[in-house]
Protein backbone atom coordinates (compact mmCIF):
# COMPACT_ATOMS: atom_id res chain seq x y z
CA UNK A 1 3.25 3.81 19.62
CA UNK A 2 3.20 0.31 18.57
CA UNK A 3 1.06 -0.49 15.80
CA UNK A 4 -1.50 -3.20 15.60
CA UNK A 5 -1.64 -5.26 12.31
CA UNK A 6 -5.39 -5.55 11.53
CA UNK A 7 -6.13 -7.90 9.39
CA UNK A 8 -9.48 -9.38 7.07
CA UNK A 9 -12.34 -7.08 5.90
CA UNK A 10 -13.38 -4.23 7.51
CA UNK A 11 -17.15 -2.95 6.50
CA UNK A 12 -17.24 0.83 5.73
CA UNK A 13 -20.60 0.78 7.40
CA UNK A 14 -23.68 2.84 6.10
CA UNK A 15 -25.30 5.60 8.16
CA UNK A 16 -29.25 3.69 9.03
CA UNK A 17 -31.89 6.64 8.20
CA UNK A 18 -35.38 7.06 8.84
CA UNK A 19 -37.46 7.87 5.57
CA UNK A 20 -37.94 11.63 6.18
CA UNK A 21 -33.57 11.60 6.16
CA UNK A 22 -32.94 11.56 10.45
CA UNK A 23 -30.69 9.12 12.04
CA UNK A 24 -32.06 5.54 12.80
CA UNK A 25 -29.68 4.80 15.92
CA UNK A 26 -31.82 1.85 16.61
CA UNK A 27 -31.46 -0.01 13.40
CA UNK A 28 -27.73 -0.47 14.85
CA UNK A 29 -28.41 -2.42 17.19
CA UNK A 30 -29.18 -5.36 14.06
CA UNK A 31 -26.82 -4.39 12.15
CA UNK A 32 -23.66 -4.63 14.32
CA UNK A 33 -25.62 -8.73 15.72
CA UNK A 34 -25.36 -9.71 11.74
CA UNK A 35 -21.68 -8.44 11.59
CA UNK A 36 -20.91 -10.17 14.54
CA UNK A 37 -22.97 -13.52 13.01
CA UNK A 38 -20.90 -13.02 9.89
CA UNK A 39 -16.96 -12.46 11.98
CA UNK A 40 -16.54 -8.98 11.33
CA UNK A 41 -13.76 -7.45 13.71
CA UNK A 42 -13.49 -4.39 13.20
CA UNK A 43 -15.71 -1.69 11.31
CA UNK A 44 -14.79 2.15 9.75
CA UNK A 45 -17.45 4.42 10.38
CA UNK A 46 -18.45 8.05 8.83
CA UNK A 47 -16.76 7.59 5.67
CA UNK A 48 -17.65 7.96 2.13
CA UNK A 49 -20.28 4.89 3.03
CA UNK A 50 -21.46 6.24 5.97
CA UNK A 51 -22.38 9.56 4.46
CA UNK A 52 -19.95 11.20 7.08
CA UNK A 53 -20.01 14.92 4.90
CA UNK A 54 -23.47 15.32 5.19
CA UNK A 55 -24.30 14.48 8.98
CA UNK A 56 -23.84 17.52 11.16
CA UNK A 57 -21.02 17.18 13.69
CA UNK A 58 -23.25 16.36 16.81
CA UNK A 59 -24.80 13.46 13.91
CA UNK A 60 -21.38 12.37 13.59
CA UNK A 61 -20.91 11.83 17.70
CA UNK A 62 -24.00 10.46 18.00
CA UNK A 63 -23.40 7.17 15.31
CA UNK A 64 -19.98 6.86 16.84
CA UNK A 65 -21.21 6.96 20.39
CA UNK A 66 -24.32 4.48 19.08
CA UNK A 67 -21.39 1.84 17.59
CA UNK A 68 -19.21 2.24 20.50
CA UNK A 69 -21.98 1.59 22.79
CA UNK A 70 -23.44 -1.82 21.03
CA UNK A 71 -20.35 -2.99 20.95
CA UNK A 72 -18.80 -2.22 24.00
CA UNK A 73 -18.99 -5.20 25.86
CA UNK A 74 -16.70 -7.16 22.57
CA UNK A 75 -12.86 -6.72 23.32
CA UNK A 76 -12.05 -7.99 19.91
CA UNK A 77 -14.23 -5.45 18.14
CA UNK A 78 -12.40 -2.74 16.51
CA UNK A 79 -14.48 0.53 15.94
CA UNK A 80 -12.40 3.34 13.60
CA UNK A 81 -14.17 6.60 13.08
CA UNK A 82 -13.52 8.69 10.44
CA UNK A 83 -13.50 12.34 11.32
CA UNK A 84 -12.34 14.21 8.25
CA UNK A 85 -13.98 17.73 7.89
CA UNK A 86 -13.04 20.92 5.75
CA UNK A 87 -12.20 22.42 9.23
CA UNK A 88 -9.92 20.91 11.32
CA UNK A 89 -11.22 22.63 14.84
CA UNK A 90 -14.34 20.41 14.10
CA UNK A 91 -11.72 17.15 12.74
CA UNK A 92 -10.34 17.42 16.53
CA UNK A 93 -13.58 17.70 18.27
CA UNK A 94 -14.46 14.39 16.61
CA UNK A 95 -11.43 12.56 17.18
CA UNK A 96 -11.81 13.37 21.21
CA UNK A 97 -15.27 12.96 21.32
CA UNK A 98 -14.39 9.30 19.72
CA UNK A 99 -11.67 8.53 22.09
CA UNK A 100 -13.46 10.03 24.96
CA UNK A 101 -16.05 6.88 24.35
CA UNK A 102 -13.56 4.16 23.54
CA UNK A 103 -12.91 3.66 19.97
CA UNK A 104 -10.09 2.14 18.44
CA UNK A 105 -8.68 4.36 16.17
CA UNK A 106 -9.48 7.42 14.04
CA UNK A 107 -9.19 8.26 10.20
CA UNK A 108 -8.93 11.40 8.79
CA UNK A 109 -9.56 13.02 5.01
CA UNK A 110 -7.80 15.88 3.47
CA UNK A 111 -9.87 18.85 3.78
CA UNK A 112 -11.13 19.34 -0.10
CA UNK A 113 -12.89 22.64 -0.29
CA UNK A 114 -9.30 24.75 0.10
CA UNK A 115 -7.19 21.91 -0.59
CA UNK A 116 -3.50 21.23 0.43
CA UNK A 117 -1.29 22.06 -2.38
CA UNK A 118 1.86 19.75 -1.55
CA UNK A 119 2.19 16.56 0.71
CA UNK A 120 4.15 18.83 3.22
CA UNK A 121 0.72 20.86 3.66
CA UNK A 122 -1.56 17.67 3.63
CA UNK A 123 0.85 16.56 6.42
CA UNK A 124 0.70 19.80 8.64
CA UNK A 125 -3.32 19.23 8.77
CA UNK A 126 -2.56 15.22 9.96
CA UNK A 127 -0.32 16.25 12.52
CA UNK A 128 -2.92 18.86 14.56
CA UNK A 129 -5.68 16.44 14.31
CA UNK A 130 -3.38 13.05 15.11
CA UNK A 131 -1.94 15.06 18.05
CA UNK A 132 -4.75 15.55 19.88
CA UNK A 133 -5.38 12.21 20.66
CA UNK A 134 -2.09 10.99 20.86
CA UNK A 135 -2.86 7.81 22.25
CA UNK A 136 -5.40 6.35 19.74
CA UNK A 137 -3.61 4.68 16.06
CA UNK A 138 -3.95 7.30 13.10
CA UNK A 139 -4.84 6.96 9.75
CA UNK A 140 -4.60 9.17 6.36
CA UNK A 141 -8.02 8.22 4.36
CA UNK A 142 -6.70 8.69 0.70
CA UNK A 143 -9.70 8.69 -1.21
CA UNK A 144 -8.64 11.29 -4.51
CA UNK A 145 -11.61 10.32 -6.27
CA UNK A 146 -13.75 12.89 -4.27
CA UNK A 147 -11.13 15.01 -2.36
CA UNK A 148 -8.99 15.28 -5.60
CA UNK A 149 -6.03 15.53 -3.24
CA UNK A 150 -3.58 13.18 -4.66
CA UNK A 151 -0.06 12.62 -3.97
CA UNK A 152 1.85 9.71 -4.36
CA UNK A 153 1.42 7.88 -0.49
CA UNK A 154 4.89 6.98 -0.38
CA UNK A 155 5.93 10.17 0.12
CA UNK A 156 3.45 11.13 2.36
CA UNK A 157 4.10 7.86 4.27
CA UNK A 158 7.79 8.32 5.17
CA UNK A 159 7.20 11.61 6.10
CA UNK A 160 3.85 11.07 8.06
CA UNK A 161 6.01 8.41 10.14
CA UNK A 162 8.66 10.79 10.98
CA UNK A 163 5.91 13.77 12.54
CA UNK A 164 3.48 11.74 13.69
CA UNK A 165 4.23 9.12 16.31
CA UNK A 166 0.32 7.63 16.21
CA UNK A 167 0.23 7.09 12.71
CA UNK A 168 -0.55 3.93 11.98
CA UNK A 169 -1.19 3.80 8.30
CA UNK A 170 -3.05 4.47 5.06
CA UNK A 171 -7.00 3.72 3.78
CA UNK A 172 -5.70 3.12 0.35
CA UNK A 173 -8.46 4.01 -2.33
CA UNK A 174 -6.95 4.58 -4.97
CA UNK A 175 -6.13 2.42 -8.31
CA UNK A 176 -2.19 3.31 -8.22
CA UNK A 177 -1.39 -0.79 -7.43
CA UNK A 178 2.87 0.51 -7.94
CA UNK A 179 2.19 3.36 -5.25
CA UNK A 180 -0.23 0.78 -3.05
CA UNK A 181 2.39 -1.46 -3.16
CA UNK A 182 5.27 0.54 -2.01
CA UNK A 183 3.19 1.49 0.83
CA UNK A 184 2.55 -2.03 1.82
CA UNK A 185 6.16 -3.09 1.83
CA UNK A 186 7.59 0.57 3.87
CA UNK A 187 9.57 -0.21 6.86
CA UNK A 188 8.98 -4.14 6.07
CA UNK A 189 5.27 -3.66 6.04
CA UNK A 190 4.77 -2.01 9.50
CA UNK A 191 2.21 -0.13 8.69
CA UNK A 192 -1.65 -0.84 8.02
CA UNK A 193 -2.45 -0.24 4.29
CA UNK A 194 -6.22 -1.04 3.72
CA UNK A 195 -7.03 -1.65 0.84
CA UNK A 196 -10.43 -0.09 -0.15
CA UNK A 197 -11.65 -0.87 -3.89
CA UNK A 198 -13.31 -4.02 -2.98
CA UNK A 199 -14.00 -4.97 -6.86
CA UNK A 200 -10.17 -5.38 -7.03
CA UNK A 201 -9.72 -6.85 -4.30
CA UNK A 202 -7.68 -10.04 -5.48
CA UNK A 203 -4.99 -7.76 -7.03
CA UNK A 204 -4.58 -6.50 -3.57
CA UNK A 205 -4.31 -9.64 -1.91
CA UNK A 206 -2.06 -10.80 -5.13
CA UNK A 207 0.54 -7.68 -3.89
CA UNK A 208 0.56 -9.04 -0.35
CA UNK A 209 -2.62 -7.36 1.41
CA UNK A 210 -4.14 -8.63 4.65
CA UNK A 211 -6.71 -5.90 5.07
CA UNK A 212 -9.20 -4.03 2.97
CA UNK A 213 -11.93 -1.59 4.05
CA UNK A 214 -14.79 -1.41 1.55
CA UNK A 215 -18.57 -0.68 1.30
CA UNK A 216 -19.91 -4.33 -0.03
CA UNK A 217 -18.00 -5.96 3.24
CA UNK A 218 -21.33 -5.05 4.45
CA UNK A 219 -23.45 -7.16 2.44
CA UNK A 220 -21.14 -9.72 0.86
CA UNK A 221 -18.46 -10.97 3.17
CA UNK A 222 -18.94 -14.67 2.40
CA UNK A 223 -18.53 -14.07 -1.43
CA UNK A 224 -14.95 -12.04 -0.45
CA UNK A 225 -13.39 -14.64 2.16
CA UNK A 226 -14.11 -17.14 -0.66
CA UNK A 227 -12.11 -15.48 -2.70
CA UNK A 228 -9.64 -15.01 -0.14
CA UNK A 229 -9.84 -18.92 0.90
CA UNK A 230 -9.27 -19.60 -3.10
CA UNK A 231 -6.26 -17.10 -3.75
CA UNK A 232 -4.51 -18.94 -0.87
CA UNK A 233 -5.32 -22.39 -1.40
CA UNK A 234 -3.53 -21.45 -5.14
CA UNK A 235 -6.86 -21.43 -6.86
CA UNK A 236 -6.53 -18.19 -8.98
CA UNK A 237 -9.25 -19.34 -11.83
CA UNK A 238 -11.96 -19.85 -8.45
CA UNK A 239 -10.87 -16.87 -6.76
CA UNK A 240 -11.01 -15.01 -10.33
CA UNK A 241 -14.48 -16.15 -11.06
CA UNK A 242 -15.81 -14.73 -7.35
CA UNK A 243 -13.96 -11.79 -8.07
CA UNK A 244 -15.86 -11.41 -11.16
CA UNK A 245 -18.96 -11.44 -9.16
CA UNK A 246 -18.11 -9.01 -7.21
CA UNK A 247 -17.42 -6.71 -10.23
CA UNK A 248 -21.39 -7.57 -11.35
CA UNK A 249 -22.72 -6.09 -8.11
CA UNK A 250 -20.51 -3.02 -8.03
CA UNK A 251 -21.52 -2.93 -11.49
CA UNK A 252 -24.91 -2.12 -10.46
CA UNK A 253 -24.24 0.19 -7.81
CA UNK A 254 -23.01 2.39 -10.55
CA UNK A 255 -25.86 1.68 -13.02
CA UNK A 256 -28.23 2.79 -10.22
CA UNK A 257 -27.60 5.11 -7.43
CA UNK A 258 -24.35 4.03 -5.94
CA UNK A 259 -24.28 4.64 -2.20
CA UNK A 260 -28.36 4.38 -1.28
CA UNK A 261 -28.15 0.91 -3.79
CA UNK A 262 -25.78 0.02 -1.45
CA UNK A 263 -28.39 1.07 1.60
CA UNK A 264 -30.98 -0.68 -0.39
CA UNK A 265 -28.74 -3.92 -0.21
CA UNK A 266 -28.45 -3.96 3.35
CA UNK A 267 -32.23 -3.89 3.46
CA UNK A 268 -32.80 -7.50 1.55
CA UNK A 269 -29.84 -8.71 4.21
CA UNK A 270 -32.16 -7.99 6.90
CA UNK A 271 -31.19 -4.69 8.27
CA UNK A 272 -33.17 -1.39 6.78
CA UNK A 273 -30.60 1.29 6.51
CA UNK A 274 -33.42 4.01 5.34
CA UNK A 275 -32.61 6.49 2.40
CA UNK A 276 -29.53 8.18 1.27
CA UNK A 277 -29.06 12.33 1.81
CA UNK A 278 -29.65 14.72 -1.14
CA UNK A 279 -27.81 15.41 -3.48
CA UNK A 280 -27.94 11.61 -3.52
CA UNK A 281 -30.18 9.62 -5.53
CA UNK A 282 -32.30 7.31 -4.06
CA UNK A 283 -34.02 4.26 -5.84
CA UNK A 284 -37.42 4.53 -7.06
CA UNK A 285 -40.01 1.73 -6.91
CA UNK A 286 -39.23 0.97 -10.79
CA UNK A 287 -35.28 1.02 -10.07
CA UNK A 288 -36.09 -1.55 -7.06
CA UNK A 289 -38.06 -4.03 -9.15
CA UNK A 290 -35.00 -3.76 -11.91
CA UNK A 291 -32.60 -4.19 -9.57
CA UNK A 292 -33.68 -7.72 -7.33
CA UNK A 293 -34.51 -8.90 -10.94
CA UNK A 294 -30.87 -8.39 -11.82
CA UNK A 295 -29.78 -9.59 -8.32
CA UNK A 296 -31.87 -12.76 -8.82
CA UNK A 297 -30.17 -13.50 -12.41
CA UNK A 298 -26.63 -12.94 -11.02
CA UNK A 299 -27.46 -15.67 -7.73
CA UNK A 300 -26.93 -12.87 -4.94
CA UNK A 301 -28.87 -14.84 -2.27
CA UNK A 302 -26.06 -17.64 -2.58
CA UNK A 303 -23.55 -15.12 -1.75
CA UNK A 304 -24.80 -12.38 0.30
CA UNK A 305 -24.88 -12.21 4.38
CA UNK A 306 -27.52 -13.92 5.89
């Protein structure tokens, strides 16, 4: 197969609920119109962001079908759906169903319940789920954080490229910049390596990245093609200053409730994503009144999507 080189940011887009926790397929249709206002190209769905391990499968096809469907009539958007599950009968249902209604590519996570024990066996699970959709590009999500599978992607890289003639490369998130790099520069950087820790983002793009997949694409794009715009334009002290920022608002996704701050975010952007799943916390009333005060004091409306 011969791989496309994506390039830019690609939002790891959040899964819009209704307050009682059931999927708000119409609140789609706004989001994807302000990524298109603000040039996103591509998206990753049913990730970490997206709250992909809690939906049920059939939730799963039905966000994927939703995305695929608002966008369908845009060529040049790129829809990747991540369909990583502890079972891989159900990983292969998702990556048909997904191909079956036109997506781009697909994205798969190490199961993490009974986990691989060697890259060989991580590798065996990526080559029944890539091979049954042989025609769409595949990628390993390597996320060791949660899945606390972690083995050193270089490895797993050569070897993925030998067995698996879709793969197409690595979501890199992971803080490993040697291993990250090694990755980027295999086979003279033929492969997509995303980078996906969007508060260190300029050491990616310092290494030679051209793509990065990352929850606050979703909300902040403007603040992270300025930074872009300044690392190229030789600008390091600008580009390290908006990185900076960055680091304040991931900074209070952790102080709060990580993923449903994020959701909470995307509501003062204009498009109400709902609550987050238990066991995840969601804000309270006094954590939202906290929060836009902090927002307000760091300047967020000058750098958020509009």
């Amino acid at each position: 197969m011969k791989i496309e080189k994506l390039s830019g940011l690609i939002p790891a887009t959040f899964t819009p609920m209704h307050q009682d926790g059931t999927l708000n397929l119409s609140a789609i249709d706004e989001y994807y119109a302000l990524l298109i206002r603000n040039n996103i190209e591509s998206i990753f769905i049913c990730g970490t962001t997206g709250e992909g391990e809690l939906l049920t499968v059939d939730e799963r096809k039905q966000i994927a079908e939703k995305w695929l469907t608002v966008s369908k009539g845009n060529k040049n958007f790129k829809v990747i759906v991540v369909v990583g599950s502890n079972r891989i009968t159900e990983a292969i249902a998702l990556a048909q169903h997904a191909e079956a209604n036109g997506c781009f590519g697909i994205s798969y996570i190490s199961p993490f319940y009974y986990k691989p024990i060697s890259a060989d066996d991580l590798l065996e699970c990526c080559v029944k789920v890539a091979s049954a959709t042989p025609n769409l590009p595949f990628y390993y999500y390597h996320i060791p954080i949660l899945t606390h599978v972690k083995f050193p992607m270089i490895d797993f890289v050569g070897k993925a490229k030998n067995k698996i003639e879709n793969f197409a490369g690595v979501k890199y998130s992971d803080e490993d910049h040697v291993d990250y790099f090694k990755c980027l520069e295999f086979e003279n950087a033929s492969l997509n390596v995303f980078w996906g820790k969007d508060e260190t983002l300029l050491s990616a793009i310092s290494l030679g990245a051209v793509s990065a997949i990352g929850s606050t694409y979703n909300y902040m794009t403007p603040l992270y093609n300025e930074i872009i715009s300044a690392f190229t334009h030789h600008d390091v002290t600008t580009a390290k200053s908006l990185q900076l920022k960055s680091i304040e608002v991931v900074n209070l996704l952790n102080k709060y409730t990580g993923l449903s701050t994020g959701k909470y975010f995307m509501k003062l952007v204009g498009v109400d994503c709902g609550p987050s799943r238990n066991p995840l916390r969601n804000l309270n009333d006094t954590d939202k009144k906290a929060l836009e005060n902090e927002l307000t004091a760091i300047g967020f409306s000058n750098f958020c999507m509009k």
